[in-house]
N, C-alpha and C. Protein backbone atom coordinates (compact mmCIF):
# COMPACT_ATOMS: atom_id res chain seq x y z
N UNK A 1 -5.58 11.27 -4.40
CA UNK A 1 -4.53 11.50 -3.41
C UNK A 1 -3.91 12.86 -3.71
N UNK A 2 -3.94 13.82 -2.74
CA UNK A 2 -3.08 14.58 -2.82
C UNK A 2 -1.64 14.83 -3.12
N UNK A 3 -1.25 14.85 -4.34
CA UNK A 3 0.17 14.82 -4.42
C UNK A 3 1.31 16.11 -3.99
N UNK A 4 0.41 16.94 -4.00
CA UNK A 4 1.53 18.36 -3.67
C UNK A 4 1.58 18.26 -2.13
N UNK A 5 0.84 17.27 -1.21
CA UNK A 5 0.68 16.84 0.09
C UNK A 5 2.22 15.78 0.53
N UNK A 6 1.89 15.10 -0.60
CA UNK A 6 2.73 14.02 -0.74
C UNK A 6 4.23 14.32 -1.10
N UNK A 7 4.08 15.33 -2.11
CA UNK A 7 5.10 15.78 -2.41
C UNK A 7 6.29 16.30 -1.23
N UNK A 8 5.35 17.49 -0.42
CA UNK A 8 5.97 18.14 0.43
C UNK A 8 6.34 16.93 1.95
N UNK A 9 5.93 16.00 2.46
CA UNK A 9 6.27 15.14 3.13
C UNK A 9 7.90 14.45 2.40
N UNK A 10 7.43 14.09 1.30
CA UNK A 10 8.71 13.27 0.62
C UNK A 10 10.25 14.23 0.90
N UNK A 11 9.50 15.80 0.12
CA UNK A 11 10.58 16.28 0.46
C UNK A 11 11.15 16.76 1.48
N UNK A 12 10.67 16.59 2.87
CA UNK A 12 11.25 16.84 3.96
C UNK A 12 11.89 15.50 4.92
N UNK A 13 11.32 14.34 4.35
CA UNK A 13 12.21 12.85 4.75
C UNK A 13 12.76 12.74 3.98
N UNK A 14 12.59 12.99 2.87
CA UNK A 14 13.81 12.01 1.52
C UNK A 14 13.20 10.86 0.91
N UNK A 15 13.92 10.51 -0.35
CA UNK A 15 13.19 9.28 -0.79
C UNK A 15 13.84 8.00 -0.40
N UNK A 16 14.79 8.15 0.55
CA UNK A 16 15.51 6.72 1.12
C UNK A 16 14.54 6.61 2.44
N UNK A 17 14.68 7.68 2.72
CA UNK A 17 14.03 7.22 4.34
C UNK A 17 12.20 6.79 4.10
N UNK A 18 11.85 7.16 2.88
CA UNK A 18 10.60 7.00 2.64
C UNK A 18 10.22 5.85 2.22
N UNK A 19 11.23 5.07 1.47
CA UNK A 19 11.23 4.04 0.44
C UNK A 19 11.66 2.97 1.89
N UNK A 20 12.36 3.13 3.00
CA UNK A 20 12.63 2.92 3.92
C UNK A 20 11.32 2.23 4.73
N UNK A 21 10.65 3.83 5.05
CA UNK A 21 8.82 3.62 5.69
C UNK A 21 7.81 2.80 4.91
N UNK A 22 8.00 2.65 3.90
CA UNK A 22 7.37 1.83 2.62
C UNK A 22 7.28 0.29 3.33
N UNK A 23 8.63 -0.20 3.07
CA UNK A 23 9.18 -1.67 4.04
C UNK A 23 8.32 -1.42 5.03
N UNK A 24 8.55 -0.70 5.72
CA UNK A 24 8.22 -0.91 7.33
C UNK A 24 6.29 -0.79 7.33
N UNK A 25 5.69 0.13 6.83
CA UNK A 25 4.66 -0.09 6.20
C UNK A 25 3.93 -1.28 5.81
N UNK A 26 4.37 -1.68 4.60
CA UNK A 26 4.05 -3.40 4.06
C UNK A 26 4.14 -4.22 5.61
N UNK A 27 5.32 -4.15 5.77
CA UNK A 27 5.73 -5.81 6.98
C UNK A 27 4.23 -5.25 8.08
N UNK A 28 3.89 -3.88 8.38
CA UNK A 28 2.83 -3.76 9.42
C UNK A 28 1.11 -4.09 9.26
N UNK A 29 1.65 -3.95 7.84
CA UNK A 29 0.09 -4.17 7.08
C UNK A 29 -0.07 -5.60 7.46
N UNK A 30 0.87 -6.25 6.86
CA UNK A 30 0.77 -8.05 6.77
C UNK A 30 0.91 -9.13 8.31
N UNK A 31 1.30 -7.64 9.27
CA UNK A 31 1.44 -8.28 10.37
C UNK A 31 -0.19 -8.11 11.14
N UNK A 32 -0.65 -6.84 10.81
CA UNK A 32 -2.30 -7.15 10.72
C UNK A 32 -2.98 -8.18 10.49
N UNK A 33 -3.21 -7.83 9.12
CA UNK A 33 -3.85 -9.15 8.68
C UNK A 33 -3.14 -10.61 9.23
N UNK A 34 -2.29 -10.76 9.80
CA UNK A 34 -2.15 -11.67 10.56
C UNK A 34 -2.68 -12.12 12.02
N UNK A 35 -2.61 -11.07 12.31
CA UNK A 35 -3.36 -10.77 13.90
C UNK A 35 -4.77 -10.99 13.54
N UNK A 36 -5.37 -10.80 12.58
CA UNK A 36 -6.75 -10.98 12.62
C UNK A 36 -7.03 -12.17 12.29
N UNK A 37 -6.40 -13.32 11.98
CA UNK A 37 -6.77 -14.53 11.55
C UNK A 37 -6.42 -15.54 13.10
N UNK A 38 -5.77 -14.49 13.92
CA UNK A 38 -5.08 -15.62 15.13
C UNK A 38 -6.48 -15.05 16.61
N UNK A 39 -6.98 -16.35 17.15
CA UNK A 39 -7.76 -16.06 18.16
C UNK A 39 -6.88 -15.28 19.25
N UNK A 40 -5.66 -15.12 19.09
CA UNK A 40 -5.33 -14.53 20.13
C UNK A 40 -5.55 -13.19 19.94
N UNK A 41 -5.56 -12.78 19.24
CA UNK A 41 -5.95 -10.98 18.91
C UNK A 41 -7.65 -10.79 18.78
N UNK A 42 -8.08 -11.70 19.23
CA UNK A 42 -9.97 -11.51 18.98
C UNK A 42 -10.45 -9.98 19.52
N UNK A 43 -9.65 -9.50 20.47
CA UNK A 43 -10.60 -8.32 20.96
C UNK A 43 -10.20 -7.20 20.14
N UNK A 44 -9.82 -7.14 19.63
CA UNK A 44 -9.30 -6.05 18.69
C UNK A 44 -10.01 -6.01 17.63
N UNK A 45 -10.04 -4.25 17.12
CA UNK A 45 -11.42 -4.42 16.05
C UNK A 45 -10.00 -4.31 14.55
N UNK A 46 -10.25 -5.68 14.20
CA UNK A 46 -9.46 -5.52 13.15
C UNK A 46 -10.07 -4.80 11.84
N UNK A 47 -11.21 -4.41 11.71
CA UNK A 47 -11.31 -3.46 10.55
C UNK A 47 -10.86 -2.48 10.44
N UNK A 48 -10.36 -1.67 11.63
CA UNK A 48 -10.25 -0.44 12.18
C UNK A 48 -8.72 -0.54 11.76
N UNK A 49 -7.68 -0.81 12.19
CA UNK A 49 -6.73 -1.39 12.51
C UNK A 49 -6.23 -2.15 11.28
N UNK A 50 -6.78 -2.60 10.14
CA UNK A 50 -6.44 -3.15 9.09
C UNK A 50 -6.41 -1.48 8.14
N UNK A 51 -7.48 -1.22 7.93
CA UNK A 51 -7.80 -0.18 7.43
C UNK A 51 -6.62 1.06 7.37
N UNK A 52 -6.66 1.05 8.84
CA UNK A 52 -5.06 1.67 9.50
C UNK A 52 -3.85 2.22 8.79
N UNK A 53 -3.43 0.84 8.88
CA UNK A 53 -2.71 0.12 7.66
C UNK A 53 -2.94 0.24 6.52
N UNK A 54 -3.19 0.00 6.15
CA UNK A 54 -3.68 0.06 4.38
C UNK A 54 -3.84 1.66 3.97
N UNK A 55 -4.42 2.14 4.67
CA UNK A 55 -4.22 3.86 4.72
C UNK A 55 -2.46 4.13 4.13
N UNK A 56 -1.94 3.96 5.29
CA UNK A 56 -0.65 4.16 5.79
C UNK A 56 0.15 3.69 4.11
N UNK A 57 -0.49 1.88 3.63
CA UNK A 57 0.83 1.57 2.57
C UNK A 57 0.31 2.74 1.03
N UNK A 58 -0.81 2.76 1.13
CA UNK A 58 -1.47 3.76 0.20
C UNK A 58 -0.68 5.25 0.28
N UNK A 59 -0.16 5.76 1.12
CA UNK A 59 0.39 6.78 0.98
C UNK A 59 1.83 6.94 0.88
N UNK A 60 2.50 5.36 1.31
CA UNK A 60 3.69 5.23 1.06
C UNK A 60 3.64 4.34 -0.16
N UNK A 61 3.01 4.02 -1.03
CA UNK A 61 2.69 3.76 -2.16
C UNK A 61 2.99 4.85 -3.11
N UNK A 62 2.17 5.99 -3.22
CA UNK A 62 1.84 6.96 -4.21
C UNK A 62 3.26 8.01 -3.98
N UNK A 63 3.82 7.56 -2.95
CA UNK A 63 4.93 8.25 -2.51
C UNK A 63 6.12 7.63 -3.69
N UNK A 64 6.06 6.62 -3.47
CA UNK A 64 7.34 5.16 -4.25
C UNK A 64 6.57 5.81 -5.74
N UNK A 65 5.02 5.92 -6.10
CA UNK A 65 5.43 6.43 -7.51
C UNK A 65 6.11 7.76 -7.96
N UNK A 66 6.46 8.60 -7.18
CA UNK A 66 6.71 9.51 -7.21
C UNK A 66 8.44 9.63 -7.54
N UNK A 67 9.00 8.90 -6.64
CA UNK A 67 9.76 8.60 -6.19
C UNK A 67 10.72 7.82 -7.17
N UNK A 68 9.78 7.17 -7.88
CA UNK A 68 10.56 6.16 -9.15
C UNK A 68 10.10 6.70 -10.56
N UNK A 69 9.52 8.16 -10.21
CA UNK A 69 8.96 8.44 -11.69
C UNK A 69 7.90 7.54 -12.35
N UNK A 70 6.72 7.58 -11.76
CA UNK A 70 6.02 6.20 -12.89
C UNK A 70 4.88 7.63 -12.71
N UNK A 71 4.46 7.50 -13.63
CA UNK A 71 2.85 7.86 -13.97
C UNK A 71 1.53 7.53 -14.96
N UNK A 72 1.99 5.93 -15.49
CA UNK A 72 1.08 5.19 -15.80
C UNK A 72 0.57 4.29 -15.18
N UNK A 73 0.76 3.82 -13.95
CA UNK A 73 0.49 2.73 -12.82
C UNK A 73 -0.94 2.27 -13.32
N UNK A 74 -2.00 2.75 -13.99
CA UNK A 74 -3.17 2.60 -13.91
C UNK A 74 -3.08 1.55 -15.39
N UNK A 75 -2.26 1.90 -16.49
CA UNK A 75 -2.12 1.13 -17.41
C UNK A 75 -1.75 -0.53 -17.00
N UNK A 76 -0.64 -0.09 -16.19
CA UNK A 76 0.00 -1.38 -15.34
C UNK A 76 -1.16 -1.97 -14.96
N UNK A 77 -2.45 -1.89 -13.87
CA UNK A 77 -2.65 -2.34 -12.84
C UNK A 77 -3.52 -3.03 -14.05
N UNK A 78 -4.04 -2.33 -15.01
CA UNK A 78 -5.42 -2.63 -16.07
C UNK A 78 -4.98 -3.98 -16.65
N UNK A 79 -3.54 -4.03 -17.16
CA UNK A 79 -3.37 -4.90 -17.71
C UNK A 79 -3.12 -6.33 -16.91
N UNK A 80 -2.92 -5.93 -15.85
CA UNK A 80 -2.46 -7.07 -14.80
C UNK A 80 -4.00 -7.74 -14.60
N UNK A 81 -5.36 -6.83 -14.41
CA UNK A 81 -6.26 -7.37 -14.05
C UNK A 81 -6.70 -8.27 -15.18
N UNK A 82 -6.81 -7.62 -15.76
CA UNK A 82 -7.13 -8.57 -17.77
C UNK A 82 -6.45 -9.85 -17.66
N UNK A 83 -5.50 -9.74 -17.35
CA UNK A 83 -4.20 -11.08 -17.57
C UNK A 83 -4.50 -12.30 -16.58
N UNK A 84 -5.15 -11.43 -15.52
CA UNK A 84 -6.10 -12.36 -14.24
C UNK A 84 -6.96 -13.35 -14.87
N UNK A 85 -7.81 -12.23 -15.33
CA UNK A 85 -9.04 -13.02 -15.66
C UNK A 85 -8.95 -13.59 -16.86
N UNK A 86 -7.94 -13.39 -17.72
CA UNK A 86 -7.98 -14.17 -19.09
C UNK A 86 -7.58 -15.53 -18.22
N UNK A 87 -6.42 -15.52 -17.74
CA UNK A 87 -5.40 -16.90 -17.39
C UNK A 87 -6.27 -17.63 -16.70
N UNK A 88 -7.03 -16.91 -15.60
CA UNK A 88 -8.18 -17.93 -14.84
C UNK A 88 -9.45 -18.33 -15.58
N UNK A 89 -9.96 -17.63 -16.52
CA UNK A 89 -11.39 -17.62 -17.10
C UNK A 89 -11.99 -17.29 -16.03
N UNK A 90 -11.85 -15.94 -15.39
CA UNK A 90 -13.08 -15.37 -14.42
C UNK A 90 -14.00 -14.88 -15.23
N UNK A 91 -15.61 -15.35 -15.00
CA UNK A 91 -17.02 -14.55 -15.92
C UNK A 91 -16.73 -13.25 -15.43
């Protein structure tokens, strides 16, 4: 991800109004993936459209690390996955 991209967006909204788009982000993602499980949204290409989304929380993601100062996230995520598969016994 481009961060000096990221950077310069943040700093022209702010980190309230961003941390703001974040919320609004998530709730659109999950309202996707909702639409794709309901026959009423069948004609719609939800890969396209999920993807969309997920784009979108990914950049208001890397934004929030920025934003909260973190730059080990990868330590975080490593250990979270380990902790998965120990607690479940995934092979």
């Amino acid at each position: 991800m481009n961060k000096l991209k990221l950077k310069r967006i943040l700093t022209h909204f702010g980190n309230k109004s961003q941390i703001e788009k974040l919320v609004e982000e998530l709730l659109e993602l999950a309202l996707a993936i909702q639409h794709s499980k309901s026959p009423r949204y069948k004609l719609l290409n939800h890969g396209d459209y999920i993807q969309n989304e997920i784009a979108d929380v990914f950049i208001m993601l890397n934004q929030a690390l920025i934003i909260y100062n973190i730059e080990n996230i990868d330590v975080t995520i490593e250990y979270k996955l380990n902790r998965t598969i120990d607690q479940f016994k995934i092979k």
